[in-house]
Protein backbone atom coordinates (compact mmCIF):
# COMPACT_ATOMS: atom_id res chain seq x y z
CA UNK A 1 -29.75 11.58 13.95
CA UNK A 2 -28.25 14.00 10.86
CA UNK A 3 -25.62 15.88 11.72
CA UNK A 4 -23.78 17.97 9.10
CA UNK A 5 -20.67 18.93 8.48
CA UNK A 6 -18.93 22.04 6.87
CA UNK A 7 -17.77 21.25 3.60
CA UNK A 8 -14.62 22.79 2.08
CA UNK A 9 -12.30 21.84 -0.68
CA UNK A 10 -9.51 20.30 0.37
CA UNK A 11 -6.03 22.02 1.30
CA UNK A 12 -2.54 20.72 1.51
CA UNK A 13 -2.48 21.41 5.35
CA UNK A 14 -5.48 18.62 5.50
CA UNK A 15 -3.27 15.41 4.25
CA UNK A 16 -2.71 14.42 7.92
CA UNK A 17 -6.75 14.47 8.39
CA UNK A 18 -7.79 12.78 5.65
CA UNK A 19 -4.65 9.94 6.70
CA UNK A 20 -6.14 10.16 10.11
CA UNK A 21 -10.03 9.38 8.93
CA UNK A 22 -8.89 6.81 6.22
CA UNK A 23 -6.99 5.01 8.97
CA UNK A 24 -10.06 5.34 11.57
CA UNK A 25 -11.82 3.02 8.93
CA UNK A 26 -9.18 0.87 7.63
CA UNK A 27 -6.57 0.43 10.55
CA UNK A 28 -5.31 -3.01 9.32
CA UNK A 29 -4.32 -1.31 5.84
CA UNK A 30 -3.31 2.24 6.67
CA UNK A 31 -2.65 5.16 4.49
CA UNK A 32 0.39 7.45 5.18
CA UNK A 33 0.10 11.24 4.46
CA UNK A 34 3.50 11.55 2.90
CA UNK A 35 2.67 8.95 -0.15
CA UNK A 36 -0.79 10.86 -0.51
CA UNK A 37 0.86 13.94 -1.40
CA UNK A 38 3.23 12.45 -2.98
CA UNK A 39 0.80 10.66 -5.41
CA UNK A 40 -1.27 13.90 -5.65
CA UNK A 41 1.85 15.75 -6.92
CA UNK A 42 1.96 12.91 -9.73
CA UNK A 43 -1.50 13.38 -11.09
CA UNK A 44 -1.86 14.75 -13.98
CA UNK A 45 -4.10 17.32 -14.21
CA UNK A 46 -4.11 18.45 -17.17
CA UNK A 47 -5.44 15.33 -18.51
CA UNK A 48 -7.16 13.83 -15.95
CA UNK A 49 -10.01 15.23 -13.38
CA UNK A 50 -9.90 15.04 -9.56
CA UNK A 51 -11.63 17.04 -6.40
CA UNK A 52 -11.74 16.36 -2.95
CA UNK A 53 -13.88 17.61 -0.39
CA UNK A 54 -13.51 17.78 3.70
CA UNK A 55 -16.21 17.51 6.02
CA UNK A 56 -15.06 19.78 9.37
CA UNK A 57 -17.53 19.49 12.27
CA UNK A 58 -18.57 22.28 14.80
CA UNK A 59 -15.19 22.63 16.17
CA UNK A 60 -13.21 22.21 13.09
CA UNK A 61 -11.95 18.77 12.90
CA UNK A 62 -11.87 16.89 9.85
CA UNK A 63 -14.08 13.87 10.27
CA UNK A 64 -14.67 13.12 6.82
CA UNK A 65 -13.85 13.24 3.27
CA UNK A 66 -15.06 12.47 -0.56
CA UNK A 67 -13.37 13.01 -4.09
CA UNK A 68 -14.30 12.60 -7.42
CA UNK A 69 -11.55 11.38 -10.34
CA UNK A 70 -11.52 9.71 -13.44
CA UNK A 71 -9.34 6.27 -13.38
CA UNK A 72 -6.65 6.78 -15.56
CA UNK A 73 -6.45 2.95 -16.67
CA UNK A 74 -9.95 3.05 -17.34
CA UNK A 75 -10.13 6.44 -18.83
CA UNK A 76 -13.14 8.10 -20.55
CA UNK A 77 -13.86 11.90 -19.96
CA UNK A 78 -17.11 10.89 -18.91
CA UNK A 79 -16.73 8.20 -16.62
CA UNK A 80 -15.62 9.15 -12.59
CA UNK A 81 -15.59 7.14 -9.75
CA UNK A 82 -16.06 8.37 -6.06
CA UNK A 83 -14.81 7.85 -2.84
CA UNK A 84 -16.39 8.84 0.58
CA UNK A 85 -14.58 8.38 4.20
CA UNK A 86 -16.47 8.75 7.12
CA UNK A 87 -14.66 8.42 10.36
CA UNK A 88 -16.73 5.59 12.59
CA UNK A 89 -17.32 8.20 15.25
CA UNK A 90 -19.64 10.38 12.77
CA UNK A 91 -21.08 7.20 10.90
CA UNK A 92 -24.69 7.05 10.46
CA UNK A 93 -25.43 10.66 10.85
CA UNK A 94 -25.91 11.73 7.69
CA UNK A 95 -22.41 13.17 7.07
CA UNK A 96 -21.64 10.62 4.14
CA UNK A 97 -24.60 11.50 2.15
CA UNK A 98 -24.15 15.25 2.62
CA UNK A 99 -20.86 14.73 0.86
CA UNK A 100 -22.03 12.14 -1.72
CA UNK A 101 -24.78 14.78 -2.52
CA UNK A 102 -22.03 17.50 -3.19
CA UNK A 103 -20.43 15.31 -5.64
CA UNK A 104 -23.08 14.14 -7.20
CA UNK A 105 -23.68 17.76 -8.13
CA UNK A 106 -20.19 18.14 -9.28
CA UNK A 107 -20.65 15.08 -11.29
CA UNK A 108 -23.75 16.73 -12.70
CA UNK A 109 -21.50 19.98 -14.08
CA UNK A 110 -19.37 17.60 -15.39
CA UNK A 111 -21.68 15.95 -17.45
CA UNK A 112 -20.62 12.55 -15.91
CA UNK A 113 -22.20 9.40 -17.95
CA UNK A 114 -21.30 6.61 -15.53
CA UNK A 115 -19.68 6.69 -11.91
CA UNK A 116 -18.14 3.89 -9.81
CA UNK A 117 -17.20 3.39 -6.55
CA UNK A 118 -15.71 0.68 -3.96
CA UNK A 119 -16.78 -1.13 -1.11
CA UNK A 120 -15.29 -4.05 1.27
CA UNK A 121 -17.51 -7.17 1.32
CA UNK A 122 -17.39 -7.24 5.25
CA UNK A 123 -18.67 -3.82 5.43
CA UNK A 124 -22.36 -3.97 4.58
CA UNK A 125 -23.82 -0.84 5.74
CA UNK A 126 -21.34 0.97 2.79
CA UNK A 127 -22.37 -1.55 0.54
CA UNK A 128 -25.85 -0.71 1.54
CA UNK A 129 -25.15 3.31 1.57
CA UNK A 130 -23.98 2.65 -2.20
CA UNK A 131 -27.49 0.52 -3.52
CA UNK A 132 -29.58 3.01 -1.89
CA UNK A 133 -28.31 5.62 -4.33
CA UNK A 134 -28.65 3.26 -7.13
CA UNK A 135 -25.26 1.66 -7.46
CA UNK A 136 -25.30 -1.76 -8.38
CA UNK A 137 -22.04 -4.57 -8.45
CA UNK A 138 -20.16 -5.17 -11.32
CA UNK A 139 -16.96 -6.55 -9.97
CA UNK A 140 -15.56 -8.44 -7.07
CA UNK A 141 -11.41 -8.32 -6.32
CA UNK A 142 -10.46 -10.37 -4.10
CA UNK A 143 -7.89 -9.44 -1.25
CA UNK A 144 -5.25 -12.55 -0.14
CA UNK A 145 -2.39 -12.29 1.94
CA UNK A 146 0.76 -14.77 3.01
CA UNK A 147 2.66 -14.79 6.39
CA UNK A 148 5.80 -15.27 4.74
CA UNK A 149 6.83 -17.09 7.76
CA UNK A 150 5.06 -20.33 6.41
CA UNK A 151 6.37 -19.79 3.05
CA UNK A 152 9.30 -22.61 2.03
CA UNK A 153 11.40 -20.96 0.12
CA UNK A 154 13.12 -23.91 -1.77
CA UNK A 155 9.77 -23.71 -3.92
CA UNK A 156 10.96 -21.08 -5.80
CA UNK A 157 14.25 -22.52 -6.46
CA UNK A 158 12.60 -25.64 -8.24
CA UNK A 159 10.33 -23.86 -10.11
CA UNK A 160 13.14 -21.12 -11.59
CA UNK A 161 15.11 -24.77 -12.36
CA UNK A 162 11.98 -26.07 -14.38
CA UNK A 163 11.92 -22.88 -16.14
CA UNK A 164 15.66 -22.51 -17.07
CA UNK A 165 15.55 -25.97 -18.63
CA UNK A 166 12.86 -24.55 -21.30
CA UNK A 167 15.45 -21.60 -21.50
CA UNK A 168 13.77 -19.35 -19.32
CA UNK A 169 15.46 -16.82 -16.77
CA UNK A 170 14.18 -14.81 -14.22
CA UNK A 171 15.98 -11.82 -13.47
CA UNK A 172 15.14 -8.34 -11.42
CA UNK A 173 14.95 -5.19 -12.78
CA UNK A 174 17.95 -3.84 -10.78
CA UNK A 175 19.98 -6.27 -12.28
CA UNK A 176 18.54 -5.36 -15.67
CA UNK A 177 19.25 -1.46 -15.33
CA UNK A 178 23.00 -2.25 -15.08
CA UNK A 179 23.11 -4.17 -18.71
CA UNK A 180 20.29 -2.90 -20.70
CA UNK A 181 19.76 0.71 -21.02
CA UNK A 182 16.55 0.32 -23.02
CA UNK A 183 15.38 -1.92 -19.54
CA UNK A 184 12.72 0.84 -18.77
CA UNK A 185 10.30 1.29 -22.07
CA UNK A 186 10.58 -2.48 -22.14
CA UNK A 187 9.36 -2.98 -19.08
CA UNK A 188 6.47 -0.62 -19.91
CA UNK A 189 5.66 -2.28 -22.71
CA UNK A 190 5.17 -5.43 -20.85
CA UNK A 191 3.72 -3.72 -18.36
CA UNK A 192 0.70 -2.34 -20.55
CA UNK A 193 0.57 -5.94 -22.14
CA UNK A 194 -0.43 -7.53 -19.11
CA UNK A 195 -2.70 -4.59 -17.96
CA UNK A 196 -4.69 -5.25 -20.93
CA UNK A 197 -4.92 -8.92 -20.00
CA UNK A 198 -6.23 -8.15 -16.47
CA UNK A 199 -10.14 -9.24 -16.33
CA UNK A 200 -12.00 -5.87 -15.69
CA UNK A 201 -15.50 -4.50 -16.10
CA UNK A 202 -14.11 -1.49 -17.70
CA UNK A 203 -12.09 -0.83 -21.08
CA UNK A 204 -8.49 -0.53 -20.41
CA UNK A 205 -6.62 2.29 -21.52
CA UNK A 206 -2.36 2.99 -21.34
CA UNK A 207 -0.48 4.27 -19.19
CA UNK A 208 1.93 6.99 -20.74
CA UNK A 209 5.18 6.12 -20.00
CA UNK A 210 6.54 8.95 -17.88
CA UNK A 211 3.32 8.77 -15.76
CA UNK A 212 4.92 4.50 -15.25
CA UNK A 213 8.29 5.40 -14.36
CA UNK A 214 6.86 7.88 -11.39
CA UNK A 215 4.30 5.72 -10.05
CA UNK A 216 5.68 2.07 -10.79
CA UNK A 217 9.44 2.93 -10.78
CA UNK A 218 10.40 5.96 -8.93
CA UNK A 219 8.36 5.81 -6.42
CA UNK A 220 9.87 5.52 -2.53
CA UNK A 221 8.35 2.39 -1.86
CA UNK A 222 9.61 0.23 -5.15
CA UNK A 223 11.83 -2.53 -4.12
CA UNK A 224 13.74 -2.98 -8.05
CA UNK A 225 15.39 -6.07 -6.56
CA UNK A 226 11.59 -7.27 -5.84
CA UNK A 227 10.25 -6.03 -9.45
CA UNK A 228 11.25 -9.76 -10.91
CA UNK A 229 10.95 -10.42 -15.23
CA UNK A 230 10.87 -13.52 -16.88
CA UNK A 231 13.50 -13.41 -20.07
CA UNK A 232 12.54 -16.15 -23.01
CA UNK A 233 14.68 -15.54 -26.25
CA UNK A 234 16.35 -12.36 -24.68
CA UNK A 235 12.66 -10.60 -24.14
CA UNK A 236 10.53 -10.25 -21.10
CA UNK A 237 7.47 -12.14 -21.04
CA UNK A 238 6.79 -11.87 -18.11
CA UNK A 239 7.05 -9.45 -14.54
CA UNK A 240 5.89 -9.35 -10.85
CA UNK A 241 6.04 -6.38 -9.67
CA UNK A 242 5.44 -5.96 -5.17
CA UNK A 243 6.17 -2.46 -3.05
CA UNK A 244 6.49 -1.70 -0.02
CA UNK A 245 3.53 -0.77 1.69
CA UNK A 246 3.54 2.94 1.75
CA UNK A 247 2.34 2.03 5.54
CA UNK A 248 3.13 -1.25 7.32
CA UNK A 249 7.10 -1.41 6.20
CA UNK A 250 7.02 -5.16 6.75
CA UNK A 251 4.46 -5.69 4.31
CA UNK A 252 4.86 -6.11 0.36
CA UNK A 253 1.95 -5.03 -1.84
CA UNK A 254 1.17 -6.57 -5.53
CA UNK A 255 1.51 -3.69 -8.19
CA UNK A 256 1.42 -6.26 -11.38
CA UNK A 257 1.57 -9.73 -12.01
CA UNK A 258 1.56 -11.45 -15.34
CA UNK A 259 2.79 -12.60 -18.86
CA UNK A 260 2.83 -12.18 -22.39
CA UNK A 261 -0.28 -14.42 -23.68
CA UNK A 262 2.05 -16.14 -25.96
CA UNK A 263 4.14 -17.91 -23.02
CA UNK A 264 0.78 -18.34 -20.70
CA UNK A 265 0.49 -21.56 -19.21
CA UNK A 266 4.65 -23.00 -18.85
CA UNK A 267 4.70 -21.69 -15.37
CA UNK A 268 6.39 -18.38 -16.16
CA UNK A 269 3.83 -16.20 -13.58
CA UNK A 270 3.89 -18.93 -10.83
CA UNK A 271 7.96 -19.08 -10.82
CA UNK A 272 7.89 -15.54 -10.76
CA UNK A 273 5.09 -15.37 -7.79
CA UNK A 274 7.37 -17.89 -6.52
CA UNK A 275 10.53 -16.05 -6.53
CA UNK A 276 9.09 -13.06 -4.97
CA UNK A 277 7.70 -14.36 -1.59
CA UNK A 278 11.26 -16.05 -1.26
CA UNK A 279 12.32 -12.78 -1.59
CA UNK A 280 10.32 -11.54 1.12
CA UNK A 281 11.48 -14.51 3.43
CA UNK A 282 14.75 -13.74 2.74
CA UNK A 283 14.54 -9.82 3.28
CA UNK A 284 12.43 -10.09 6.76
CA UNK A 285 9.20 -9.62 5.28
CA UNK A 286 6.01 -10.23 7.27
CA UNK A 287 3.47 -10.42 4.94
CA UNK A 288 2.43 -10.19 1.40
CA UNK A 289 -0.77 -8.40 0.11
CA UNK A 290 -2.16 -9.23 -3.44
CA UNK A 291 -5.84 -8.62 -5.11
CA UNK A 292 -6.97 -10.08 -7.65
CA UNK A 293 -10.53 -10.26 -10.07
CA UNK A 294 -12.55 -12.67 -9.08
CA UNK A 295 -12.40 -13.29 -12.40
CA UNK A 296 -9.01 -14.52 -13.03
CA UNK A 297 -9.32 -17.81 -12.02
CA UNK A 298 -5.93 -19.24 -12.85
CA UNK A 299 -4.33 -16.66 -10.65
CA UNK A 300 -6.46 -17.04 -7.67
CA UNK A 301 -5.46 -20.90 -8.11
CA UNK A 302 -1.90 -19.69 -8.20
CA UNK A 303 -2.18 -17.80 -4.62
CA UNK A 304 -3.90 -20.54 -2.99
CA UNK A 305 -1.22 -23.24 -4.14
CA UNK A 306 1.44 -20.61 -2.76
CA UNK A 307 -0.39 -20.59 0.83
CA UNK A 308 -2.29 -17.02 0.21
CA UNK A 309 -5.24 -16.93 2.69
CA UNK A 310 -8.22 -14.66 1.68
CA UNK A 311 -8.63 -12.18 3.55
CA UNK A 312 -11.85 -10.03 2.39
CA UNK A 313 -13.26 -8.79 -0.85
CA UNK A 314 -13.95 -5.23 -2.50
CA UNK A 315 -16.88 -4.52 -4.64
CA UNK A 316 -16.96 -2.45 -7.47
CA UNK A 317 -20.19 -0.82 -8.14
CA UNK A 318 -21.68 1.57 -10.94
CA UNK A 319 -24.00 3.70 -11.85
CA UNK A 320 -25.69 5.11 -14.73
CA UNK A 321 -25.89 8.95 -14.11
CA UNK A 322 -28.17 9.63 -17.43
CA UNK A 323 -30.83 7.18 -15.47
CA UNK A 324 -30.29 8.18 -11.84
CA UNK A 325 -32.81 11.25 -10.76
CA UNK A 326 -30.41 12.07 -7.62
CA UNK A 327 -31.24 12.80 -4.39
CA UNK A 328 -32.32 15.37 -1.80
């Protein structure tokens, strides 16, 4: 059966709604309202593109949503990626193609050249909603997650003693702020090293500095005494960097994980991995979240020798917009 919805560009009155629907879908990983407008109020317009839509049915509620936006780590004026939420209650009526025809006419003004979009592995009809409109995979990230409960914490004390006897310390960035002043572009520096090092399907491209501090830094959620950095020779080569979900406060979320190519395999990234869940033991932590490209093989090893379990897996699909006719 179709039903359609009223579409409407979105308001700041709707951020509840759109929490509301996202969490209808995804109620083990919820979304709160407050970080939504707070990352909105972050994006930089100016630079980079982004609309969202609502979907209100006959008696006004919000029961769905889609936006369009270009990834700023994987930006190209051309290339977009979209998102559509459906709440399960108006599933299979037609109300997520209305909306992915909207933007696909949005992407057509644009002059898009290629748009992605996400799915979960264990949700096959979205998978399936994608292919039909000639998406096709190009990535798989895999989603793990630790009950810190099982964790041993005296792990991460012999692997920070194997590193300190190649001269190695592991520090945290709020320790770091009090004795080096230049601890910030540093850190981003590091930060874009290991961004570039992260397997991807699409080219990589920097984050400008201010935009780190707000999102990576300043943010309400960052932990600083969980943002841990390896120092060799007085530099960092290395970071892992966990928040607190925005949502479940008993949760810790991976932001970044990695090192400097130079110092890859002496341990640096698992001592640091390490160091972080005994953090989160120590602190009353439930659980730690991480995803990583199926790709990166030595990292998935990594989790798995820590105790991560895996929980699901998102796909990352494309399509060509020069060779897709659209739909009616």
């Amino acid at each position: 059966m179709t039903r359609s919805v009223r579409l409407r560009r979105f308001e700041d009155r709707d951020y509840a709604a759109i929490a509301a629907v996202a969490n209808a879908i995804f109620p083990d990983d919820p979304r709160d309202a407050e970080d939504i407008r707070r990352r909105d109020r972050l994006w930089d317009g100016e630079r980079y593109d982004l609309l969202r839509l609502v979907g209100e049915n006959a008696t006004g509620q919000i029961v769905a949503w889609g936006q369009l936006n270009h990834l700023p780590h994987h930006f190209h004026p051309g290339r977009y990626r979209i998102g559509i939420y459906v709440e399960p209650g108006s599933q299979r009526r037609g109300v997520g193609g209305q909306i992915h025809d909207c933007l696909q006419r949005e992407l057509r003004g644009r002059r898009a050249a290629v748009v992605g979009a996400r799915a979960r592995s264990d949700m096959a009809e979205s998978v399936r909603f994608l292919t039909r409109r000639g998406f096709a995979p190009v990535e798989e990230t895999a989603e793990s997650r630790l009950n810190v409960a099982d964790f041993d914490p005296r792990c991460a004390d012999e692997a920070e003693a194997r590193l300190a006897a190649e001269g190695i310390a592991i520090t945290t960035l709020a320790a770091e702020r009090d004795r080096n002043r230049h601890v910030l572009p540093d850190v981003h520096a590091l930060y874009l090293a290991c961004l570039r090092d992260v397997p991807t399907a699409g080219a990589t491209t920097d984050v400008p500095f201010r935009q780190f501090v707000a999102r990576e830094i300043e943010a309400p959620n960052v932990v600083p005494e969980a943002i841990f950095l390896a120092v060799a020779d007085g530099c960092y080569v290395g970071m892992c960097a966990f928040v607190r979900h925005p949502g479940l406060p008993d949760v810790l979320s991976g932001r970044m994980t990695g090192s400097l190519p130079s110092v890859r395999g002496r341990g640096i990234v698992s001592a640091l991995k390490l160091r972080m869940a005994a953090y989160a033991h120590a602190h009353g932590f439930r659980e730690i979240r991480t995803w990583n490209s199926a790709q990166n093989t030595a990292m998935v090893g990594i989790n798995e020798r820590m105790g991560f379990v895996r929980h699901t897996a998102w796909i990352t699909l494309q399509r060509d917009e020069s060779e897709f006719p659209g739909m009616s």
